[in-house]
N, C-alpha and C. Protein backbone atom coordinates (compact mmCIF):
# COMPACT_ATOMS: atom_id res chain seq x y z
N UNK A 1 -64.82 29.84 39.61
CA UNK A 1 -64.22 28.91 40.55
C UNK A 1 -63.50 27.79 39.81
N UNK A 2 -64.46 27.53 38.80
CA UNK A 2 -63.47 26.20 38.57
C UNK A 2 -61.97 26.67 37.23
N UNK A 3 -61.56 27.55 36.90
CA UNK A 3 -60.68 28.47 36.00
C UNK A 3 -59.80 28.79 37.45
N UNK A 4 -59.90 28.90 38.80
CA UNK A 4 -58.92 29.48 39.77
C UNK A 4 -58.44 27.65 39.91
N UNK A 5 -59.54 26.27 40.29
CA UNK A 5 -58.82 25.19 39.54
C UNK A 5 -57.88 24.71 39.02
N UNK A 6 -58.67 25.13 37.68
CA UNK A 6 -57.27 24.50 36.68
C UNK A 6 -56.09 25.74 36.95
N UNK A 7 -55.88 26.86 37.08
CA UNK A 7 -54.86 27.49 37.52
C UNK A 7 -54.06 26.61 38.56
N UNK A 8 -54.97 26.62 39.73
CA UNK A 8 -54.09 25.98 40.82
C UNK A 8 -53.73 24.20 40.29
N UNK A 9 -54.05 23.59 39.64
CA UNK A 9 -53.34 22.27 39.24
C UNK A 9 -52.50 22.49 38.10
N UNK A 10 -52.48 23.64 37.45
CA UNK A 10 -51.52 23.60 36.29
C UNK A 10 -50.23 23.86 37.02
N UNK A 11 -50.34 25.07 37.89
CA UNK A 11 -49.52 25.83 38.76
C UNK A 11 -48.58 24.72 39.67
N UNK A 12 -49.52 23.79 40.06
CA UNK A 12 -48.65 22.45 41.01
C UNK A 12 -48.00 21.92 40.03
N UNK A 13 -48.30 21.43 38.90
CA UNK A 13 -48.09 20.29 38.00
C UNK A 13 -46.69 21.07 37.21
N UNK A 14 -46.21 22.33 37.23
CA UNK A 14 -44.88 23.03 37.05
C UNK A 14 -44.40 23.10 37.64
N UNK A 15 -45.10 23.16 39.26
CA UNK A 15 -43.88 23.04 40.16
C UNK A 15 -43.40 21.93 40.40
N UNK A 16 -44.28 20.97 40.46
CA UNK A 16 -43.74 19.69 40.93
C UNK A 16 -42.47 18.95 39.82
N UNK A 17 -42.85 19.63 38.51
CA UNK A 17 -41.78 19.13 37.51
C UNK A 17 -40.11 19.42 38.40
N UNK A 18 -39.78 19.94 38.61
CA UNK A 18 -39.10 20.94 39.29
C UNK A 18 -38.77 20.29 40.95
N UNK A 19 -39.07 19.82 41.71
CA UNK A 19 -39.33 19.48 42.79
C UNK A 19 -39.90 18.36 42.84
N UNK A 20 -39.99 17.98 43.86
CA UNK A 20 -40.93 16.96 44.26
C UNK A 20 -41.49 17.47 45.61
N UNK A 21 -41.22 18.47 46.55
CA UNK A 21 -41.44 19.11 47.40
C UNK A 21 -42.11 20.24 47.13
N UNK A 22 -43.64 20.32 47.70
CA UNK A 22 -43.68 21.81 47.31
C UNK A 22 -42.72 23.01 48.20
N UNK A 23 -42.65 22.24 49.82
CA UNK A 23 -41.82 22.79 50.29
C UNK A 23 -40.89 23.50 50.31
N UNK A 24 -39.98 22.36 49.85
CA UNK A 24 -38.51 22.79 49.14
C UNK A 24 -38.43 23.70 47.92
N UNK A 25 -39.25 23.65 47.40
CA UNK A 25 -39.70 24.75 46.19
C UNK A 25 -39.48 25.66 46.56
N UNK A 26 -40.59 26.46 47.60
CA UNK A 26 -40.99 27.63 48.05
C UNK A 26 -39.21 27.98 49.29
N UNK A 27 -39.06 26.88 49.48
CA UNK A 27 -37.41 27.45 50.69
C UNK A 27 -36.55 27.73 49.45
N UNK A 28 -36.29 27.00 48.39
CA UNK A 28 -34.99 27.28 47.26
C UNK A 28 -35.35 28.48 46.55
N UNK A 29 -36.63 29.00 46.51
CA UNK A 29 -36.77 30.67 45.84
C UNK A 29 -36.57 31.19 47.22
N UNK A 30 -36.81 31.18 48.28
CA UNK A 30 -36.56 32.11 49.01
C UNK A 30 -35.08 32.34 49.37
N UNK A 31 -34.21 30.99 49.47
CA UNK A 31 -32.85 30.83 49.54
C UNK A 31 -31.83 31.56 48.68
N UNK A 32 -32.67 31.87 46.74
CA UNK A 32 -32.38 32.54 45.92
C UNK A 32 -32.24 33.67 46.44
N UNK A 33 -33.35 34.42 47.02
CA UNK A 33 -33.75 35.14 46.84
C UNK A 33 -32.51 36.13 48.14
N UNK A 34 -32.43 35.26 48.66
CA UNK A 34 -31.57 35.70 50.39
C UNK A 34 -30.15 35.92 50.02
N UNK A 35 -29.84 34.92 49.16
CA UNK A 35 -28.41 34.98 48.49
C UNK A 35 -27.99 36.27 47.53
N UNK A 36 -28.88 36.32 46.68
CA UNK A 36 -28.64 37.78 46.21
C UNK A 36 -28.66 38.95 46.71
N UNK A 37 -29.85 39.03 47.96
CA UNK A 37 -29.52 40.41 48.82
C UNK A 37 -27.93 40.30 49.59
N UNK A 38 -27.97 38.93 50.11
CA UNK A 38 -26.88 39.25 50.89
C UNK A 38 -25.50 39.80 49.97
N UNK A 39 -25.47 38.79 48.98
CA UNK A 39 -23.95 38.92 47.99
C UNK A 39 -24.14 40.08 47.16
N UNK A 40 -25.06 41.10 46.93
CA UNK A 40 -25.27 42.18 46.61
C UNK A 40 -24.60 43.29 47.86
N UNK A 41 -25.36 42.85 49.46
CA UNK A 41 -24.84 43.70 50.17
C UNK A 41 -23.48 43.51 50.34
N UNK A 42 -22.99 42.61 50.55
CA UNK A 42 -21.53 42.58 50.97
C UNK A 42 -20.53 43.25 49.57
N UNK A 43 -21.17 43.05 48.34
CA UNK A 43 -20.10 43.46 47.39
C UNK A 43 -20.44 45.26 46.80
N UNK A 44 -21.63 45.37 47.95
CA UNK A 44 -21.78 46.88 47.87
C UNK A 44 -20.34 47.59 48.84
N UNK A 45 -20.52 46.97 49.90
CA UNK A 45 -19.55 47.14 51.07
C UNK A 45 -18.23 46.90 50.53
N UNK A 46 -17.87 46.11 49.68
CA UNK A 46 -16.07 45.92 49.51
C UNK A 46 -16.14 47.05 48.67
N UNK A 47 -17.44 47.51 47.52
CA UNK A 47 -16.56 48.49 46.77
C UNK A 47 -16.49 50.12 47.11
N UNK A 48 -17.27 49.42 48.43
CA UNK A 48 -17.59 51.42 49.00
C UNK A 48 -18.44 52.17 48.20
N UNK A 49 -19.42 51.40 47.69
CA UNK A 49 -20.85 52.25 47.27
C UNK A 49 -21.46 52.30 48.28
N UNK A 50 -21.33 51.89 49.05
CA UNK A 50 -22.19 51.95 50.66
C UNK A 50 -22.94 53.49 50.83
N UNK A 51 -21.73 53.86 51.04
CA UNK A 51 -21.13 55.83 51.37
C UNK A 51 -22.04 56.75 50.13
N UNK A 52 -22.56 55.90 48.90
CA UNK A 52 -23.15 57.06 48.22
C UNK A 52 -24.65 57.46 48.59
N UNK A 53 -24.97 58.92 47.66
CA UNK A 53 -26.06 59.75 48.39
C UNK A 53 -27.19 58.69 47.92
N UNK A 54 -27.58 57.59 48.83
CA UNK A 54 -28.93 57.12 48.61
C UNK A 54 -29.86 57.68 49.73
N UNK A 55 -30.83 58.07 49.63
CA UNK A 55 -31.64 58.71 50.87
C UNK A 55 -32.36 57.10 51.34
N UNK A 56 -32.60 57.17 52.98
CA UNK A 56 -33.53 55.84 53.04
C UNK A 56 -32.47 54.94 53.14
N UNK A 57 -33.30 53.90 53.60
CA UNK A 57 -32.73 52.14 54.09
C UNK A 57 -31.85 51.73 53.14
N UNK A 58 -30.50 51.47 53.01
CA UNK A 58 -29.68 50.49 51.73
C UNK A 58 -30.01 49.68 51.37
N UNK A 59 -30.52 48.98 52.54
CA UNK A 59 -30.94 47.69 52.18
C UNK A 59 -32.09 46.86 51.63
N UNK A 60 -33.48 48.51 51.37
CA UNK A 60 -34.41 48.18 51.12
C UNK A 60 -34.13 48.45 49.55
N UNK A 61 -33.23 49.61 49.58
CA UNK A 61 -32.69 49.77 48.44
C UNK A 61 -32.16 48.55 47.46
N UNK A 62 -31.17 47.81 47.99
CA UNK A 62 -30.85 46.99 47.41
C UNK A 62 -32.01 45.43 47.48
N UNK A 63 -33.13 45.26 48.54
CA UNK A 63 -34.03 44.68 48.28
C UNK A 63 -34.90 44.93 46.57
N UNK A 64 -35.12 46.16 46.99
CA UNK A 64 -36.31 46.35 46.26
C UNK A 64 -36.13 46.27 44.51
N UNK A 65 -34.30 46.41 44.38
CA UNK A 65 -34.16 46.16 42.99
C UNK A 65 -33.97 44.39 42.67
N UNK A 66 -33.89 44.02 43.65
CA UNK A 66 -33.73 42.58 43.73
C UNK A 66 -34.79 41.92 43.01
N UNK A 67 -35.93 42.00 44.33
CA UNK A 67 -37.17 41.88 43.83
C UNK A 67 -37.54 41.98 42.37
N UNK A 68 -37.43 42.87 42.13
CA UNK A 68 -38.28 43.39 40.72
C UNK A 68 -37.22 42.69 39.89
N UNK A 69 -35.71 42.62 39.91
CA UNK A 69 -35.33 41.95 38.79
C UNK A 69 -35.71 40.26 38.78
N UNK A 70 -36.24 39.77 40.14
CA UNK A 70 -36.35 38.20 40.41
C UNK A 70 -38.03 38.14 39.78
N UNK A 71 -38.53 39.19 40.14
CA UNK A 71 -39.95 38.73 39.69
C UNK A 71 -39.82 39.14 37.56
N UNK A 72 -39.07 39.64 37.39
CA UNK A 72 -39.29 40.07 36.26
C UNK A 72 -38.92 38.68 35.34
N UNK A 73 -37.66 37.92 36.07
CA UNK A 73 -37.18 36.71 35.64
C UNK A 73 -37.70 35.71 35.34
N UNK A 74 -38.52 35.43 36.67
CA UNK A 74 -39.28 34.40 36.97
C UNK A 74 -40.49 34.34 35.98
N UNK A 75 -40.98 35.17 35.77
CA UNK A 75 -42.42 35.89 34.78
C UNK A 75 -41.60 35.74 33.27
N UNK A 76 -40.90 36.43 33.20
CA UNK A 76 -40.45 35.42 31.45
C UNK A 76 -40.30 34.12 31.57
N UNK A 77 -39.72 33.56 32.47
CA UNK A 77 -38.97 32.43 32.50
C UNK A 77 -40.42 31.00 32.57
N UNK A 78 -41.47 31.75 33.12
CA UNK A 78 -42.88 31.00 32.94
C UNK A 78 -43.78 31.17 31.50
N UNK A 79 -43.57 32.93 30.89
CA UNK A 79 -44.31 32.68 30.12
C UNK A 79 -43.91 31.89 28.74
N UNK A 80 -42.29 31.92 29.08
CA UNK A 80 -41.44 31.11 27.88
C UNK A 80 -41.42 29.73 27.86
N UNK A 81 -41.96 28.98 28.74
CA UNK A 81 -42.05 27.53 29.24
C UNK A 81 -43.26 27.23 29.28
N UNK A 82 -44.23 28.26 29.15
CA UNK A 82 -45.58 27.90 29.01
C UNK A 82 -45.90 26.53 28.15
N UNK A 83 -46.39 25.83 28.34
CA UNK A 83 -47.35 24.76 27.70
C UNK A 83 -48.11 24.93 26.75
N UNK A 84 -47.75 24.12 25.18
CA UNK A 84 -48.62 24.58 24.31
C UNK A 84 -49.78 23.99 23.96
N UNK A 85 -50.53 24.26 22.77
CA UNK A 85 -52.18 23.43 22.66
C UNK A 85 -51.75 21.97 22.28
N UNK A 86 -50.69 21.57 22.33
CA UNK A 86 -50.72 19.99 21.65
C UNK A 86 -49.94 19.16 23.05
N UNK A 87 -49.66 20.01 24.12
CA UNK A 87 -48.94 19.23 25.28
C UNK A 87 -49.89 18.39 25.89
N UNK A 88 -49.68 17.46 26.95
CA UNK A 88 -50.82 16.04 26.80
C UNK A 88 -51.70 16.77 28.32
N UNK A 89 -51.14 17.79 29.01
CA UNK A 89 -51.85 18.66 30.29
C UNK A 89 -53.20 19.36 29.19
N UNK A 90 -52.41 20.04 28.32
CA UNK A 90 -53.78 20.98 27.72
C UNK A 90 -54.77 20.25 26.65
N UNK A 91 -54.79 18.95 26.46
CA UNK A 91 -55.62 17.88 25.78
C UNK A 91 -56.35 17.35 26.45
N UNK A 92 -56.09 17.90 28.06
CA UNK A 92 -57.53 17.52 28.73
C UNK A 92 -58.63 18.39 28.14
N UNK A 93 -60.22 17.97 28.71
CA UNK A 93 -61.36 18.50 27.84
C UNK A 93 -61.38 19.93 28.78
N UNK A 94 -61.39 20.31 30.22
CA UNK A 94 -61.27 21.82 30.74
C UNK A 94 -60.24 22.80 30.44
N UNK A 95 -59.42 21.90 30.31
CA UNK A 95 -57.86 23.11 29.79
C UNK A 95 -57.86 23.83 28.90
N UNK A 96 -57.00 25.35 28.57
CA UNK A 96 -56.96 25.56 27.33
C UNK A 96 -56.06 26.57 27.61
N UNK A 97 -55.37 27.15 26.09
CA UNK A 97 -53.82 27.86 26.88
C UNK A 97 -53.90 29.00 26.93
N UNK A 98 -55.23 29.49 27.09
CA UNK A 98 -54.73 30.41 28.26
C UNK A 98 -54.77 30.69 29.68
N UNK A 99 -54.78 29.08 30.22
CA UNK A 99 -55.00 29.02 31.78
C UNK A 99 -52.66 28.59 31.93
């Protein structure tokens, strides 16, 4: 319990760098996230890949690669920004880096 803790205050204490809203946080990834399906679909449609043999939904199609390239991003883009043993968060006495 107290390791799901310090997860969840390290976890705020990056987002909030970033924000001051957790709110607005969580609407601007999803806003990301809406923008690329859409400007993906529409520039599927001008070039007439629409029409090729995909079996199934296009659009889950073009979701589902979305996804995986946003989560794949996001996941480097944290473990590369990670916090190291001399930052003044992990010099508290519970912390340590690999939370």
């Amino acid at each position: 319990m107290s390791i799901s803790s310090l997860i969840y205050h390290s976890a705020v204490r990056s987002d909030r760098e970033q924000y001051n809203n957790t709110f607005i946080s969580i609407g601007m990834n999803m806003l990301q996230v809406a923008t690329f399906v859409a400007v993906f679909y529409f520039m599927f449609i001008i070039m007439g890949l629409r029409g090729a043999a995909i079996r199934g939904d296009f659009l889950v199609y073009i979701m589902s690669g979305i996804f995986l390239f946003m989560t794949h991003t996001k996941t480097m883009q944290g473990a590369f920004a990670s916090e190291g043993p001399s930052s003044p968060m992990m010099q508290h006495a519970p912390m340590n880096t690999v939370i």
